[in-house]
Protein backbone atom coordinates (compact mmCIF):
# COMPACT_ATOMS: atom_id res chain seq x y z
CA UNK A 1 -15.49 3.07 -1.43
CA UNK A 2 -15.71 5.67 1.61
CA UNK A 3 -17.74 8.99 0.43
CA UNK A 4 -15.89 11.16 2.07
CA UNK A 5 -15.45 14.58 0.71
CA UNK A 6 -11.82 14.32 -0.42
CA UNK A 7 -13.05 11.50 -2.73
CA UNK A 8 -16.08 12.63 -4.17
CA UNK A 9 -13.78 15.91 -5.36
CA UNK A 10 -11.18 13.17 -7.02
CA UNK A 11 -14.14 11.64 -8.65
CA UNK A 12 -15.31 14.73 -9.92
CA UNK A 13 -12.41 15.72 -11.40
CA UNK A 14 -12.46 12.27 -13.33
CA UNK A 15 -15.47 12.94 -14.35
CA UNK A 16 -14.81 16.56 -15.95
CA UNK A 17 -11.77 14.92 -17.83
CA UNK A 18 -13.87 14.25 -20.85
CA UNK A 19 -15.01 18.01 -20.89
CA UNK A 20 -12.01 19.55 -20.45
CA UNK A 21 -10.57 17.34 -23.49
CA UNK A 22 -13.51 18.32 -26.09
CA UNK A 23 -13.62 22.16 -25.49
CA UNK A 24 -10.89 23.07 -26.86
CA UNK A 25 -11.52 21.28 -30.35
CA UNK A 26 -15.07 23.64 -30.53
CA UNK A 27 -14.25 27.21 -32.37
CA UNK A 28 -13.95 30.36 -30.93
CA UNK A 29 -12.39 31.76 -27.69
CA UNK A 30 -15.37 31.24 -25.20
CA UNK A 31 -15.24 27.25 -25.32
CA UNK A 32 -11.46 27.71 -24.72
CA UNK A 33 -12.29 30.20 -22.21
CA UNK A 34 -14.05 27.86 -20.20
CA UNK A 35 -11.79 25.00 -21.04
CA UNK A 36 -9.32 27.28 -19.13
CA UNK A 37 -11.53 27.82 -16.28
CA UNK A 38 -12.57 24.40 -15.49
CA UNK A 39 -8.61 23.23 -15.65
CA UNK A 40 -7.95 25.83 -13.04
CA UNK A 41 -10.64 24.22 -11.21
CA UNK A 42 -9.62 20.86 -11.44
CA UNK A 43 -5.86 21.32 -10.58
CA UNK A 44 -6.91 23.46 -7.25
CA UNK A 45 -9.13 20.66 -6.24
CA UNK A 46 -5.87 18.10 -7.14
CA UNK A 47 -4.11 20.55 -3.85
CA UNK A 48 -7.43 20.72 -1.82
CA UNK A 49 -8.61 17.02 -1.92
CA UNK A 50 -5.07 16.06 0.04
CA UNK A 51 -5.70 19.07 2.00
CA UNK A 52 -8.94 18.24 3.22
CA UNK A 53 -7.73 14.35 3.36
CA UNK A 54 -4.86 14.92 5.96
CA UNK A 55 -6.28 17.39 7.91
CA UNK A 56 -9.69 15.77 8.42
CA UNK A 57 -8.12 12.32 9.26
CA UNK A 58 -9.84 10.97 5.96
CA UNK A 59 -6.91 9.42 4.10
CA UNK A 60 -8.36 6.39 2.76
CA UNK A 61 -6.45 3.52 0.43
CA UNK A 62 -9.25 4.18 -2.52
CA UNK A 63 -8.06 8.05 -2.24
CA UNK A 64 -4.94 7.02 -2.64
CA UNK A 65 -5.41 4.90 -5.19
CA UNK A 66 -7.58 7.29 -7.24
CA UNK A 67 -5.75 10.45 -6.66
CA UNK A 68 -2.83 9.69 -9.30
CA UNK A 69 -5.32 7.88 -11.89
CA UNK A 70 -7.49 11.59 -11.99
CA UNK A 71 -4.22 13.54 -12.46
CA UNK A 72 -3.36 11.53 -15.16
CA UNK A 73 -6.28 11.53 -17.05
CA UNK A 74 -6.14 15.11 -16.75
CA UNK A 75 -2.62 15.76 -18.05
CA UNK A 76 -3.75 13.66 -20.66
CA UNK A 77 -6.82 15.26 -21.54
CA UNK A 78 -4.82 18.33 -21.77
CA UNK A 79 -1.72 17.60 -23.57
CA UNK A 80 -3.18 15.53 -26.35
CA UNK A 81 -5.33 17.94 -27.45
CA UNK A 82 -3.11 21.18 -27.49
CA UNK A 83 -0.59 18.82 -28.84
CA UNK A 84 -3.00 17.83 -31.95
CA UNK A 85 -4.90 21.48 -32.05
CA UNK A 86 -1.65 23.11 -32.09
CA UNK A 87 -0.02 20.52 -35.17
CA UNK A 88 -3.10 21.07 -37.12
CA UNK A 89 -3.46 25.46 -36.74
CA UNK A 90 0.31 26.22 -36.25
CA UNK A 91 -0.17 29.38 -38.19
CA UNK A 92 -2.25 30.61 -35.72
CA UNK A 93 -1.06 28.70 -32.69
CA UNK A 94 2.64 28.76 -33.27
CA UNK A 95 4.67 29.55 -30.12
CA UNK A 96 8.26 31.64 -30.34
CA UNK A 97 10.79 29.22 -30.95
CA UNK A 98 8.82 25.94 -30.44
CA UNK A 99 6.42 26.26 -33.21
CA UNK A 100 3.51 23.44 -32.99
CA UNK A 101 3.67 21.62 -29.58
CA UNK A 102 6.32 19.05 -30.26
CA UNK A 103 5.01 15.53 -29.72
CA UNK A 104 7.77 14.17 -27.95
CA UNK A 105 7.56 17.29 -25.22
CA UNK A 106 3.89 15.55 -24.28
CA UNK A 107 5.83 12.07 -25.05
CA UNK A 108 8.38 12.71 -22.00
CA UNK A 109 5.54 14.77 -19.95
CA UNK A 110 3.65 11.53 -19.81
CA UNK A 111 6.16 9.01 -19.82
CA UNK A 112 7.72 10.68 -16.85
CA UNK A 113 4.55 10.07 -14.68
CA UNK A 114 3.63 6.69 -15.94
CA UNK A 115 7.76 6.25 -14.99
CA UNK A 116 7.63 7.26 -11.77
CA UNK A 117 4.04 4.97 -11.11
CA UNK A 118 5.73 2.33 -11.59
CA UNK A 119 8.95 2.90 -9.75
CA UNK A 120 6.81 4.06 -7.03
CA UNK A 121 4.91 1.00 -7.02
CA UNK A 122 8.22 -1.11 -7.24
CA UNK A 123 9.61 0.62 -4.39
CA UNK A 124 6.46 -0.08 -2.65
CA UNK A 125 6.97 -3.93 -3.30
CA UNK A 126 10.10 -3.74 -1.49
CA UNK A 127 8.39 -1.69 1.52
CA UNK A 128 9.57 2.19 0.78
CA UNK A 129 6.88 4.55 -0.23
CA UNK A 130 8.23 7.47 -2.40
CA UNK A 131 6.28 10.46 -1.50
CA UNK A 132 6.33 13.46 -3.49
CA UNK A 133 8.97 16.14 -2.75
CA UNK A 134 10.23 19.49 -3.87
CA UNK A 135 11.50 19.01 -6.86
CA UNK A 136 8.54 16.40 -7.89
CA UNK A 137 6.13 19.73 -6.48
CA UNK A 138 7.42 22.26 -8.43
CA UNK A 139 7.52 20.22 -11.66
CA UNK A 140 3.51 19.96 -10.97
CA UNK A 141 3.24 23.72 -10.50
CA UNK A 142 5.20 24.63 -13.44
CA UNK A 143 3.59 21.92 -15.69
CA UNK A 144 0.31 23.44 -14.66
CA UNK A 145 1.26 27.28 -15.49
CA UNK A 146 2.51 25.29 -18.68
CA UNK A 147 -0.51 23.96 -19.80
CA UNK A 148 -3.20 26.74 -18.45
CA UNK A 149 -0.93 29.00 -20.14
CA UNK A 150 -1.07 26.85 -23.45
CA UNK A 151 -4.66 26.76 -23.38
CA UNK A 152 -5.34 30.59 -22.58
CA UNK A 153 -2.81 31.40 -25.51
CA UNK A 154 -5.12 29.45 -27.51
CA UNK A 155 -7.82 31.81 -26.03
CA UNK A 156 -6.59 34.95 -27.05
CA UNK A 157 -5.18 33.75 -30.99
CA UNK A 158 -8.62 32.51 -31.35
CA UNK A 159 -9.78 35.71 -30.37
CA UNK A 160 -7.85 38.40 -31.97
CA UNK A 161 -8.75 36.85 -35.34
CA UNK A 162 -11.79 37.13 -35.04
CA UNK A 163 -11.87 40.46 -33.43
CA UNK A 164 -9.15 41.85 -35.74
CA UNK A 165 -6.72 42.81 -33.59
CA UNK A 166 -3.55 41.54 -35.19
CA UNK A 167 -2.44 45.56 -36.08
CA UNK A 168 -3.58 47.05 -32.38
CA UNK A 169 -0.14 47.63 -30.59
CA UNK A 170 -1.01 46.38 -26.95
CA UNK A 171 -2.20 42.86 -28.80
CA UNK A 172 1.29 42.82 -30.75
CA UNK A 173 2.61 43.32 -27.59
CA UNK A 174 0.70 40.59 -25.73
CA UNK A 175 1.49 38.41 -28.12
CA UNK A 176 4.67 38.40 -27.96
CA UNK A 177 4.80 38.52 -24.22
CA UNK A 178 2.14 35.71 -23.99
CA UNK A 179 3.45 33.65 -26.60
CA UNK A 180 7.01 33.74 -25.05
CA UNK A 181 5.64 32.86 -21.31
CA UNK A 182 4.26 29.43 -22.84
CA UNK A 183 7.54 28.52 -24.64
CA UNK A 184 9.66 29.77 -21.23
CA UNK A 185 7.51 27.54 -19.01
CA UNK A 186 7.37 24.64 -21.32
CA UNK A 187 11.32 24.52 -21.44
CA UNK A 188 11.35 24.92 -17.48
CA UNK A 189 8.88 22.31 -17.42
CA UNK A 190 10.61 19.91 -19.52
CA UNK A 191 13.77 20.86 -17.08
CA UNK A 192 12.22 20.05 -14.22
CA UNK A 193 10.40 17.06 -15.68
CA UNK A 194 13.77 15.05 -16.09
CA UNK A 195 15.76 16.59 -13.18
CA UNK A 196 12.70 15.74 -10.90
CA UNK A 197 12.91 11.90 -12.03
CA UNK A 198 16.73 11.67 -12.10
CA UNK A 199 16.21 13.51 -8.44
CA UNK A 200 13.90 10.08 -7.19
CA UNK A 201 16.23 7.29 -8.99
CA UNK A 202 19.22 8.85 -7.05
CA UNK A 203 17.75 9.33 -3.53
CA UNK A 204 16.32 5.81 -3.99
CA UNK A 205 19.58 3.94 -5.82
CA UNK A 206 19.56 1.81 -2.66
CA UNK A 207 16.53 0.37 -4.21
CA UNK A 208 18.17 -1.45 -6.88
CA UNK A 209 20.52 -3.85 -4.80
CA UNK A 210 17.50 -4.41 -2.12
CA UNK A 211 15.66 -7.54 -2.11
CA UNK A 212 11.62 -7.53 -2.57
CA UNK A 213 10.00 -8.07 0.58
């Protein structure tokens, strides 16, 4: 393993994973709060650690190895537990027209990347490497606002129970504004999510009458 800074900032956001999954089973706002925080932090280091990596020369196999291992840990240590905290609190939690998180939304976010994993590495058996494009990108970006967005509505339900402000009029408002934003960027999400992969299988078709090299 090369320590080079690009690295040690995939490795840390490994290591954070386990965090990031517990806080937002603790009660209250604050540990969600941070929860929040520390997933903001994590997804700017996924953009800065390439960054860094290209610009400084330091592109290393183990990087690239690594890179997609720490994302998906952390899309899983996301979307399992706002898909279990929101199941088992839906009357607090419940999003406009969605309800609960559905399990099969989560299902087809992470099926989609262990999908395209392993069409990536079968493309790379036959000597094409797939690298991410625009449609791929702005899946990321919206799954992101998705799932920050997620956990800050949990946030602010958590706290206007406790702080009783269910009757104020700019909190009825937020609500409904907030509470519509996740369920509009979990349906774009989900959009993008499929078109994205459907997007890769049909630039690539060619890939399915080559021979392995």
């Amino acid at each position: 393993m090369t320590w080079t800074i690009p690295n040690i900032l995939t490795i840390a956001r490994i290591a954070i994973t386990p965090v990031i999954a517990a806080l937002p089973f603790i009660e209250g706002y604050w540990p969600k709060l941070l929860c929040l925080a520390i997933y903001v932090a994590a997804s700017i280091t996924d953009i800065v650690d390439g960054h860094l990596a290209r610009r400084n020369n330091q592109v290393t196999d183990f990087g690239k190895k690594l890179d997609p291992i720490a994302d998906k840990l952390l899309l899983l240590a996301t979307l399992v537990p706002i898909w279990w905290i929101s199941r088992q609190r839906e009357h607090l939690y419940d999003i406009p027209v969605w309800g609960s998180i559905p399990l099969w939304v989560c299902l087809l976010l992470l099926g989609r990347e262990f999908a395209m994993t392993g069409f990536r590495w079968w493309a790379a058996r036959k000597g094409v490497v797939i690298s991410a494009q625009g449609p791929g990108k702005l899946k990321t970006v919206f799954q992101n606002i998705f799932i920050g967005g997620t956990i800050a509505w949990f946030a602010y339900r958590d706290a206007s129970e406790s702080n009783g402000w269910q009757s104020d009029r700019a909190a009825r408002w937020w609500n409904h504004f907030h509470g519509g934003f996740v369920a509009v960027t979990m349906a774009i999400a989900l959009v993008l999510t499929v078109y994205s992969f459907l997007i890769y299988l049909y630039r690539y078709r060619s890939l399915f009458t080559q021979p392995e090299r």
